[in-house]
Structure formats: structure tokens, C-alpha cells
PDB file of N, CA and C in Angstrom:
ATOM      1  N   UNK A   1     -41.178 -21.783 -46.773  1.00  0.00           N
ATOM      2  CA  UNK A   1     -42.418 -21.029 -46.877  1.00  0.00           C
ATOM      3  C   UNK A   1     -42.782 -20.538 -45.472  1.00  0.00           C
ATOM      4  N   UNK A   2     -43.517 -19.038 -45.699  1.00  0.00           N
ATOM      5  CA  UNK A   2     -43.729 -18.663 -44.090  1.00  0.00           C
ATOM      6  C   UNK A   2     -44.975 -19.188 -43.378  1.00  0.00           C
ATOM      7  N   UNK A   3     -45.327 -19.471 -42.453  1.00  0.00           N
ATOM      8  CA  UNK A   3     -46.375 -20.031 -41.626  1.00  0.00           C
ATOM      9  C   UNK A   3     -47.532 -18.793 -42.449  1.00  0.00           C
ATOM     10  N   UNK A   4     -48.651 -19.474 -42.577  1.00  0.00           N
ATOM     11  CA  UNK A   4     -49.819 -18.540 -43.202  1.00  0.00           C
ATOM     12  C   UNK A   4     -50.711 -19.270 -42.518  1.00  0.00           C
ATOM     13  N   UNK A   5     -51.983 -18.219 -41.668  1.00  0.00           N
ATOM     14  CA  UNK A   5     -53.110 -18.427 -40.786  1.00  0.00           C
ATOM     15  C   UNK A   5     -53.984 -17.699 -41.773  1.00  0.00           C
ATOM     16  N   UNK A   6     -55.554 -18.377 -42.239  1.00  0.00           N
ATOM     17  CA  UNK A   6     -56.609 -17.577 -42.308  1.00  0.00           C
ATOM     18  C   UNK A   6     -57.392 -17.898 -41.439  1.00  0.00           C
ATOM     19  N   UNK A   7     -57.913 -16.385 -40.974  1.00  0.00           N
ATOM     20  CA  UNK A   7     -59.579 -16.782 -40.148  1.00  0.00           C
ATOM     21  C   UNK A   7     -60.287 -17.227 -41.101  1.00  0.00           C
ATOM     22  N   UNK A   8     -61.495 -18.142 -41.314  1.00  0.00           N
ATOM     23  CA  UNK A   8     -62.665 -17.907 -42.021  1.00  0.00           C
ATOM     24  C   UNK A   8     -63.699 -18.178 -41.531  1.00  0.00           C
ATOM     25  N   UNK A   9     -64.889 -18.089 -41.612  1.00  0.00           N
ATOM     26  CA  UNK A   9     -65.875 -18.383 -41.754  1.00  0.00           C
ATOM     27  C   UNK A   9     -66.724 -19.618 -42.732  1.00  0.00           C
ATOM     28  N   UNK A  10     -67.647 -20.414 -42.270  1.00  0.00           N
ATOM     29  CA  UNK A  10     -68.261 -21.861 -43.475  1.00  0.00           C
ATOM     30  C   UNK A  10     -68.593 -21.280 -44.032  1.00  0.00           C
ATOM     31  N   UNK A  11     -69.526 -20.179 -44.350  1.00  0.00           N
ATOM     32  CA  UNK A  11     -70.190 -20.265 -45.326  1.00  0.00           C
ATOM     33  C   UNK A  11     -69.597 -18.704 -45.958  1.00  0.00           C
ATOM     34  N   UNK A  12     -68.653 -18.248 -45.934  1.00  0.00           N
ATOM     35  CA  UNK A  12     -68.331 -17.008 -46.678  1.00  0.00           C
ATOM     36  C   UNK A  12     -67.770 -17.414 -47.941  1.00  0.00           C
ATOM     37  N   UNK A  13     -67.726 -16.925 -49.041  1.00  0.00           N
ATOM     38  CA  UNK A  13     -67.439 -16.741 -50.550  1.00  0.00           C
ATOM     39  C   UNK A  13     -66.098 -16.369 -50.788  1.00  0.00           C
ATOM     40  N   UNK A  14     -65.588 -15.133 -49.826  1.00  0.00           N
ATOM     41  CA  UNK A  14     -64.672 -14.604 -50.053  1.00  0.00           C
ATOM     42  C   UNK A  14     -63.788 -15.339 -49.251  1.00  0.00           C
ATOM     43  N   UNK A  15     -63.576 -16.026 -48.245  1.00  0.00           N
ATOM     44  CA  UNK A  15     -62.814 -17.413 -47.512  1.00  0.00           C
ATOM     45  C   UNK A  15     -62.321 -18.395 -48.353  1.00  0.00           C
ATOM     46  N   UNK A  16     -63.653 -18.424 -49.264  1.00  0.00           N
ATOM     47  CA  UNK A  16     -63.045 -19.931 -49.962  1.00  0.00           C
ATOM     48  C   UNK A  16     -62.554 -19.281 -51.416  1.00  0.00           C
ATOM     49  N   UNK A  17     -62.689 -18.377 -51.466  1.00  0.00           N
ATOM     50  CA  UNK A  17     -61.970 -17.324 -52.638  1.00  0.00           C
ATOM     51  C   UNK A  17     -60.277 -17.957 -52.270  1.00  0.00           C
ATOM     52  N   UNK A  18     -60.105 -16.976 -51.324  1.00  0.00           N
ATOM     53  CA  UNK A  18     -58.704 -16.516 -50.638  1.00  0.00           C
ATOM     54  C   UNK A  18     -58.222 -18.295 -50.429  1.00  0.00           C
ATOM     55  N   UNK A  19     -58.484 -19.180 -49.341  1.00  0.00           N
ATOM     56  CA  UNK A  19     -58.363 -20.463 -49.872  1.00  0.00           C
ATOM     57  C   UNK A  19     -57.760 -21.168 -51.055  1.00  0.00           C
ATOM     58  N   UNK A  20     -58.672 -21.151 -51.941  1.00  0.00           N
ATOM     59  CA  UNK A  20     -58.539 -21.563 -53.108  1.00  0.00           C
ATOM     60  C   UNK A  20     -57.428 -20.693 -54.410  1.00  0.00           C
ATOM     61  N   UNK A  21     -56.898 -19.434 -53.674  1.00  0.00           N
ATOM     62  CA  UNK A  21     -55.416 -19.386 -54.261  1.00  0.00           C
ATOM     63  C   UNK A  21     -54.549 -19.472 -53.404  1.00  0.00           C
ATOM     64  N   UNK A  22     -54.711 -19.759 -52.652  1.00  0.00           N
ATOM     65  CA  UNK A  22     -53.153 -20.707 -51.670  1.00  0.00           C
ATOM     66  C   UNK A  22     -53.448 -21.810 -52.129  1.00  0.00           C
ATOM     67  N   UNK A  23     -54.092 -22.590 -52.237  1.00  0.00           N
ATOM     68  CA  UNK A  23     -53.951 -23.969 -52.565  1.00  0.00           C
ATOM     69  C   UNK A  23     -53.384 -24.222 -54.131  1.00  0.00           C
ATOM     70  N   UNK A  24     -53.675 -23.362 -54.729  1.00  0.00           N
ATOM     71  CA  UNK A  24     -52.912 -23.109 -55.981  1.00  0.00           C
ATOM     72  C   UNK A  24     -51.532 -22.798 -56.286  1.00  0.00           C
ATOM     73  N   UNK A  25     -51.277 -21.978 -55.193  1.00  0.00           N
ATOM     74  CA  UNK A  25     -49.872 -22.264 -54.966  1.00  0.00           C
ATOM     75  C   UNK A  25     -49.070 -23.182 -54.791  1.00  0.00           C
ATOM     76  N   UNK A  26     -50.041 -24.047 -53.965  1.00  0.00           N
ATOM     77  CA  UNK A  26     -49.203 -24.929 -52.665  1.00  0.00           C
ATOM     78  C   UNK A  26     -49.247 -24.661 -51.589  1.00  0.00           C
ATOM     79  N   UNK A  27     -49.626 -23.569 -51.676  1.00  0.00           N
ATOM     80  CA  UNK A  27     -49.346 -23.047 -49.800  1.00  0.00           C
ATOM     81  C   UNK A  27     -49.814 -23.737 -48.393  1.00  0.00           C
ATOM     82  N   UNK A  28     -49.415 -24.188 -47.717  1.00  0.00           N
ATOM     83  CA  UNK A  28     -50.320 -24.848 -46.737  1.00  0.00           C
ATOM     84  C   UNK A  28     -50.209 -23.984 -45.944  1.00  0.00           C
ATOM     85  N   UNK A  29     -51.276 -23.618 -44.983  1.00  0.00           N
ATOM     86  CA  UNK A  29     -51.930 -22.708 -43.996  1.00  0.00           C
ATOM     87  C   UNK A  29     -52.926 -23.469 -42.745  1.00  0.00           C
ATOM     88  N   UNK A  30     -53.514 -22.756 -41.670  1.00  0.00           N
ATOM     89  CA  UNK A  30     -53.773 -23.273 -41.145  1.00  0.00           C
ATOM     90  C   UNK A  30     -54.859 -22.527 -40.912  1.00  0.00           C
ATOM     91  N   UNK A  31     -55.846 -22.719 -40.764  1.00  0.00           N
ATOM     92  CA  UNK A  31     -57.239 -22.282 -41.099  1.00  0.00           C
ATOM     93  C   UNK A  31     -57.978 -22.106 -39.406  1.00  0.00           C
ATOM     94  N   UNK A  32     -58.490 -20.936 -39.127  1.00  0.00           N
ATOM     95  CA  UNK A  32     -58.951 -20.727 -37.673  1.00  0.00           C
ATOM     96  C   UNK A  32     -60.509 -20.275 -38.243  1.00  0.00           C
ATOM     97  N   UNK A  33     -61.276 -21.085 -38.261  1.00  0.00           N
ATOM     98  CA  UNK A  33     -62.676 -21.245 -38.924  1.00  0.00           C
ATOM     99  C   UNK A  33     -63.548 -19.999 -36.965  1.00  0.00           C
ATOM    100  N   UNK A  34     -63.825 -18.984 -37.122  1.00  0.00           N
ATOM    101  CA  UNK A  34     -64.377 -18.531 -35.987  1.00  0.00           C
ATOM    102  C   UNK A  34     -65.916 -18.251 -36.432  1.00  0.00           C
ATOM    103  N   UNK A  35     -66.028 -18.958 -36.466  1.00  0.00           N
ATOM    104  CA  UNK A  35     -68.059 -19.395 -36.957  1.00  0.00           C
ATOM    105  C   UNK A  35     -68.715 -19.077 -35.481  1.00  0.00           C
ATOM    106  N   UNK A  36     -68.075 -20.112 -35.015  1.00  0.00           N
ATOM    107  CA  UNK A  36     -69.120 -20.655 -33.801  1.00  0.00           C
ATOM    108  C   UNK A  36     -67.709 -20.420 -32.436  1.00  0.00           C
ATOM    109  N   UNK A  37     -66.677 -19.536 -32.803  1.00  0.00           N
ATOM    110  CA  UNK A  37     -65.709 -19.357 -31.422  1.00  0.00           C
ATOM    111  C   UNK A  37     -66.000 -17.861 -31.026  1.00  0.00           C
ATOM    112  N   UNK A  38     -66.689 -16.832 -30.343  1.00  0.00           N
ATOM    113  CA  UNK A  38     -66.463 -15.674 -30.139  1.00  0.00           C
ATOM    114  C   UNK A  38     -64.958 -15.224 -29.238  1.00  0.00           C
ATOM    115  N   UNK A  39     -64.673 -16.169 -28.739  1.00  0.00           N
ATOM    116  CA  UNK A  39     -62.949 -15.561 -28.330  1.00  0.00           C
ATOM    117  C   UNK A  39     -61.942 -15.755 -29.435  1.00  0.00           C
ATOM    118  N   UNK A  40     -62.092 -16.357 -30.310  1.00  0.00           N
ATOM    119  CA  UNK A  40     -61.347 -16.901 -31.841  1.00  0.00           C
ATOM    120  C   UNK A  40     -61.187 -15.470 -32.529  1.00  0.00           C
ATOM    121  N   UNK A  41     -62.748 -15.022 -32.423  1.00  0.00           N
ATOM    122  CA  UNK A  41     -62.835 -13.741 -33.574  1.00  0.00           C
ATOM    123  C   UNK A  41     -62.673 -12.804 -32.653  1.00  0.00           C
ATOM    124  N   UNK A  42     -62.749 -12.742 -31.716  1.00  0.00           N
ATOM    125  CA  UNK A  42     -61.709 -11.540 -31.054  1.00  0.00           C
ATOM    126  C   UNK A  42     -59.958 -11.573 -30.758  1.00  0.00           C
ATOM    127  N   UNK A  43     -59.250 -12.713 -30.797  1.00  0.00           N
ATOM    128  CA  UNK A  43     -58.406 -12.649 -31.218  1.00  0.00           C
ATOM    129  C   UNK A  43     -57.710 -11.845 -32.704  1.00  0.00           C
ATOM    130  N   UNK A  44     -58.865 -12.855 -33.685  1.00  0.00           N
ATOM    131  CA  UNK A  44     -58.762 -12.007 -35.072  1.00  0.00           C
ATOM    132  C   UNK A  44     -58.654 -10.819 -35.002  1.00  0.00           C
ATOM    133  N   UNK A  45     -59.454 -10.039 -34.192  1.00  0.00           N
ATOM    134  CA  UNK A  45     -59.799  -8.349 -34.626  1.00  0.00           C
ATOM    135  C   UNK A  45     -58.765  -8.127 -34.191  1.00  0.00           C
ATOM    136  N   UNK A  46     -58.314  -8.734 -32.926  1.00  0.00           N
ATOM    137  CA  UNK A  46     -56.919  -7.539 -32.238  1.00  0.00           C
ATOM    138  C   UNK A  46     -55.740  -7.965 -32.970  1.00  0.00           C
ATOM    139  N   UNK A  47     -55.527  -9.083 -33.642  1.00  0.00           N
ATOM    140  CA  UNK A  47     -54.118  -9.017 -34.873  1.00  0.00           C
ATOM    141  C   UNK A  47     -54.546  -8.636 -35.967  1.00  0.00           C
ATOM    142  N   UNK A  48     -55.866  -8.051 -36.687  1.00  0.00           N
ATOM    143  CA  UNK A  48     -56.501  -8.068 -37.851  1.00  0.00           C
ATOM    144  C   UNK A  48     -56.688  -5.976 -37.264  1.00  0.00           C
ATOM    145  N   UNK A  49     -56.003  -5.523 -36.546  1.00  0.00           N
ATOM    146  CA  UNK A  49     -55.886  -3.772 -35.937  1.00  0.00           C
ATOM    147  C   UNK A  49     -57.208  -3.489 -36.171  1.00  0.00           C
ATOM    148  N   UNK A  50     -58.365  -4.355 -35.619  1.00  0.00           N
ATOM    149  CA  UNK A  50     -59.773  -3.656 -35.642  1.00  0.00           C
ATOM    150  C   UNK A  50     -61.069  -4.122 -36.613  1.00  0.00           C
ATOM    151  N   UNK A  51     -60.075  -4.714 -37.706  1.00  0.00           N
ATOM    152  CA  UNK A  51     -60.828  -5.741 -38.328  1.00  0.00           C
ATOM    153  C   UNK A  51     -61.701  -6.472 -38.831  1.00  0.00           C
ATOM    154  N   UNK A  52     -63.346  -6.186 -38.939  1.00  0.00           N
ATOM    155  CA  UNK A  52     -63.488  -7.357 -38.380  1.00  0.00           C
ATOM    156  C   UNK A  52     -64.510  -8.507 -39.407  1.00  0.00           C
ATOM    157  N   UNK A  53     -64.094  -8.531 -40.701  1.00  0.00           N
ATOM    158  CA  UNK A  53     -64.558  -8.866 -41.348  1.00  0.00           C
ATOM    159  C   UNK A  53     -63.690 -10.162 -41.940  1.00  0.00           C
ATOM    160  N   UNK A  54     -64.090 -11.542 -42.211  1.00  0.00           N
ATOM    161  CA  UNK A  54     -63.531 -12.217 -42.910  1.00  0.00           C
ATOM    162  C   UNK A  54     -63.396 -12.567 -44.100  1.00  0.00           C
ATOM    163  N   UNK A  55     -62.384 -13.227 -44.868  1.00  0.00           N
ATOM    164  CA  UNK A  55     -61.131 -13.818 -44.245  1.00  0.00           C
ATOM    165  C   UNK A  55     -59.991 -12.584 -43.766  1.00  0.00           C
ATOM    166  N   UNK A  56     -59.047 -13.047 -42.700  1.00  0.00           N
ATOM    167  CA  UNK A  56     -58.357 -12.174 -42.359  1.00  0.00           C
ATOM    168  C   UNK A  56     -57.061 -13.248 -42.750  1.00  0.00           C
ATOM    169  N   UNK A  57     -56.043 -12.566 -43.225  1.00  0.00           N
ATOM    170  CA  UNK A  57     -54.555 -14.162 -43.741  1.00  0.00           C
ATOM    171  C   UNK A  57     -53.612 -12.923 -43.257  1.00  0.00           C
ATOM    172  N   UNK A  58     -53.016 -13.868 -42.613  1.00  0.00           N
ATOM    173  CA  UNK A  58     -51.271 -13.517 -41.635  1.00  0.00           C
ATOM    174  C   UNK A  58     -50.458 -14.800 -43.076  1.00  0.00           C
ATOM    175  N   UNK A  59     -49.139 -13.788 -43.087  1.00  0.00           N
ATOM    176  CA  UNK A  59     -48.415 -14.614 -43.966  1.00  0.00           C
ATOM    177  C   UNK A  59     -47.059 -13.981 -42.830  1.00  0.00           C
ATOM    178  N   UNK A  60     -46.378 -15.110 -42.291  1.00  0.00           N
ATOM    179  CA  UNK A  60     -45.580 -14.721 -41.711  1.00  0.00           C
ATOM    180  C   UNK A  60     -45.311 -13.981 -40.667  1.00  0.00           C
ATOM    181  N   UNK A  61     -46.759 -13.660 -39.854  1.00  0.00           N
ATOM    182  CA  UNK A  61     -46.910 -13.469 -38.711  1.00  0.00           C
ATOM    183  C   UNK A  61     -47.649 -11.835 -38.884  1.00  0.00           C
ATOM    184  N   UNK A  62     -47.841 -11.566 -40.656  1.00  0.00           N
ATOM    185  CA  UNK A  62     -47.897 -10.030 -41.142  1.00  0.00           C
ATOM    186  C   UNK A  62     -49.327 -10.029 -41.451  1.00  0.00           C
ATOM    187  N   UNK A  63     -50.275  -9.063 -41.236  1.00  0.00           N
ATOM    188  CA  UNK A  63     -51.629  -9.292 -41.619  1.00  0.00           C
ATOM    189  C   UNK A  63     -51.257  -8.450 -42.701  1.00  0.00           C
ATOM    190  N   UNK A  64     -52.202  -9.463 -44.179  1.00  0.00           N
ATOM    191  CA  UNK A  64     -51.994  -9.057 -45.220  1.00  0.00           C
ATOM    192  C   UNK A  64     -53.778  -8.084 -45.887  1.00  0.00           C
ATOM    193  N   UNK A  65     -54.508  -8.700 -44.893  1.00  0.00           N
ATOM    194  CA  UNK A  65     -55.878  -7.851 -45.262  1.00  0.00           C
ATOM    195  C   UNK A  65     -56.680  -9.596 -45.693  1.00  0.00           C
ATOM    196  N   UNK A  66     -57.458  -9.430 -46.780  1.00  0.00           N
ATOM    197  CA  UNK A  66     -58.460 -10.355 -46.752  1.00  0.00           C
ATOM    198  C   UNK A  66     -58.430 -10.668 -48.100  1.00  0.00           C
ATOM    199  N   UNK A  67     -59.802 -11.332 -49.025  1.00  0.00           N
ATOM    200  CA  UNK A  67     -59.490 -12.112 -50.302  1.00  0.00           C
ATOM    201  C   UNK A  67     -58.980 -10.988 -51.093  1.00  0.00           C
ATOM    202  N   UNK A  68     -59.279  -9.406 -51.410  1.00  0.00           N
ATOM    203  CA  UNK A  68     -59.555  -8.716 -52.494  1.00  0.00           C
ATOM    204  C   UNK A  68     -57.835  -8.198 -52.253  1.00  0.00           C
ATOM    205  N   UNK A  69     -56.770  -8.602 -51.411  1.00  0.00           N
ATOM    206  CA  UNK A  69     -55.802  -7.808 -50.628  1.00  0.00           C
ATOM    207  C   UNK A  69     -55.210  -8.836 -51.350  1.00  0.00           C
ATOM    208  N   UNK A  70     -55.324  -9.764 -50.803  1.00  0.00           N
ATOM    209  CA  UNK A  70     -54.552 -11.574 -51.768  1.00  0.00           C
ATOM    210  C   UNK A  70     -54.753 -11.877 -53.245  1.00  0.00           C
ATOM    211  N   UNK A  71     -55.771 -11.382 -53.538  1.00  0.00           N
ATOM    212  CA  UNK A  71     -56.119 -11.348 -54.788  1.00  0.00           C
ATOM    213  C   UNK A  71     -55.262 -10.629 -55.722  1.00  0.00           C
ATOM    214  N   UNK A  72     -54.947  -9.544 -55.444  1.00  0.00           N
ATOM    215  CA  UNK A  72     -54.236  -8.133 -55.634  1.00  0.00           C
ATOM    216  C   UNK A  72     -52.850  -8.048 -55.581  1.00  0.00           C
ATOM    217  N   UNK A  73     -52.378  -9.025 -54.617  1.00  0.00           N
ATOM    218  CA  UNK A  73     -51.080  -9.623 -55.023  1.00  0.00           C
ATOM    219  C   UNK A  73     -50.493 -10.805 -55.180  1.00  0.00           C
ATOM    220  N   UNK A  74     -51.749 -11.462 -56.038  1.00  0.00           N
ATOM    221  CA  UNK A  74     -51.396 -12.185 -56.685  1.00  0.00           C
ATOM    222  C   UNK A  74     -51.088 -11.946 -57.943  1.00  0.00           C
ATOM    223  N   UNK A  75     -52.151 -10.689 -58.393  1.00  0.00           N
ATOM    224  CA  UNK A  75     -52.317 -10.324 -59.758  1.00  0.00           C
ATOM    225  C   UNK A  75     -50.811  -9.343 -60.364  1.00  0.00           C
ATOM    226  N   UNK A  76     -50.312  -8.992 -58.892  1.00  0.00           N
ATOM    227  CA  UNK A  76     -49.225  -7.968 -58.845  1.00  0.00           C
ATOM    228  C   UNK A  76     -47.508  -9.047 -59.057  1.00  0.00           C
ATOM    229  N   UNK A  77     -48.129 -10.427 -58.885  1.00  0.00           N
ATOM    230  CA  UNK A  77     -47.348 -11.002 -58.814  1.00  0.00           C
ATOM    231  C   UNK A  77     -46.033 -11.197 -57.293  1.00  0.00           C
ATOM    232  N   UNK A  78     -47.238 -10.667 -56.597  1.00  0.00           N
ATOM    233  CA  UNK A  78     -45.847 -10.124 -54.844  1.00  0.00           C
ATOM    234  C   UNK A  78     -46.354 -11.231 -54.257  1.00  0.00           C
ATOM    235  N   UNK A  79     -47.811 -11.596 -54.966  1.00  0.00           N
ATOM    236  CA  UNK A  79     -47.709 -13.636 -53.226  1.00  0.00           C
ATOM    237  C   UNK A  79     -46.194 -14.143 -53.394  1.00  0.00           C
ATOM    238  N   UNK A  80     -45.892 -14.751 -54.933  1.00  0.00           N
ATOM    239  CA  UNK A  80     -44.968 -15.199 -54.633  1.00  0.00           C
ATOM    240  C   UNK A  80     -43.687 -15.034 -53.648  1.00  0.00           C
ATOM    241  N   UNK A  81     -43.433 -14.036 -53.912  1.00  0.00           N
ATOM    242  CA  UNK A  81     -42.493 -12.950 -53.085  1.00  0.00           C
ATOM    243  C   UNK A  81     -42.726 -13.703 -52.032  1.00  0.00           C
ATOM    244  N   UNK A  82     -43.873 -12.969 -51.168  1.00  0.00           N
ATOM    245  CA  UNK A  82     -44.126 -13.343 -50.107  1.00  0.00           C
ATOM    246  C   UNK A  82     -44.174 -14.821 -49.799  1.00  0.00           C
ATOM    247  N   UNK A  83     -44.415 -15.973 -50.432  1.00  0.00           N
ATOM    248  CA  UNK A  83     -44.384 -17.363 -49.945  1.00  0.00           C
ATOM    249  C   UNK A  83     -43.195 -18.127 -50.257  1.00  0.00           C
ATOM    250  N   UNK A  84     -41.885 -16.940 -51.055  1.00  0.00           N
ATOM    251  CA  UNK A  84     -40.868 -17.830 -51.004  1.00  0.00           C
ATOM    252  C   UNK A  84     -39.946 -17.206 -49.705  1.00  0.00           C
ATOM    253  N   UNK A  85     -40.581 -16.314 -48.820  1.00  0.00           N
ATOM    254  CA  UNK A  85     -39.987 -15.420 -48.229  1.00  0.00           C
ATOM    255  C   UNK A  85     -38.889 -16.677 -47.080  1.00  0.00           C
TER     256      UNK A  85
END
């Protein structure tokens, strides 16, 4: 499975959206919570090309966009794809 990073935020909806279908997978990821880091979420924006809204998920080093982007291929059936990559 490829290394998968989300930014999120505590209290966003759409974080624990996106979350909660990787964990359905299986997927383990590693979660960069930039609540309370302002150099965290500027990292985000400059791999997220401007960005700047969370969640932002790298699957494999690839920014894939955010929950409604993950959502979308899940429904398309391409996460898999992507997490047996």
C-alpha cells in the first residue's frame, strides 16, 4: 500500500468524512492535524498547488484533492486501484 498523508483539521466534517473511508479500507495514513501549526498549513498549500482548504490526502506522494475527490473515487471504484498501487 502507498504511504497516504491527510491534512485535517479537529473539528472539520469533511476530515472525518475522508478518514472514515480509509479506515474502511484499511488504509493506514498519517494524519498532519494543522489546527493550531501555521507552518504545517503552509506546507499543505504548497503540495496541495494553492490549496487551501481541508482535508487535503497525498496517496503516494500524489495530491488527490479532498473528501468530495475521495469520495468520488471511491464510488468510481479507482481508491482501490490506487491503494493496491
Amino acid at each position: 500500500m502507498p504511504e497516504i498523508e491527510i491534512y485535517t483539521k479537529g473539528y472539520c466534517p469533511y476530515c472525518r468524512t475522508a478518514k472514515s473511508i480509509l479506515q474502511r479500507k484499511g488504509a493506514i495514513f498519517t494524519e498532519h492535524d494543522v489546527s493550531e501549526n501555521p507552518e504545517l498549513f503552509e506546507t499543505m498549500v504548497a503540495r496541495a498547488q494553492g490549496r487551501r482548504t481541508v482535508p487535503q490526502i497525498f496517496i503516494g506522494g500524489v495530491g488527490i484533492g479532498g473528501a468530495d475527490e475521495l469520495s468520488l473515487l471511491q464510488g468510481r471504484g479507482q481508491l482501490d486501484l490506487l491503494l493496491d498501487e
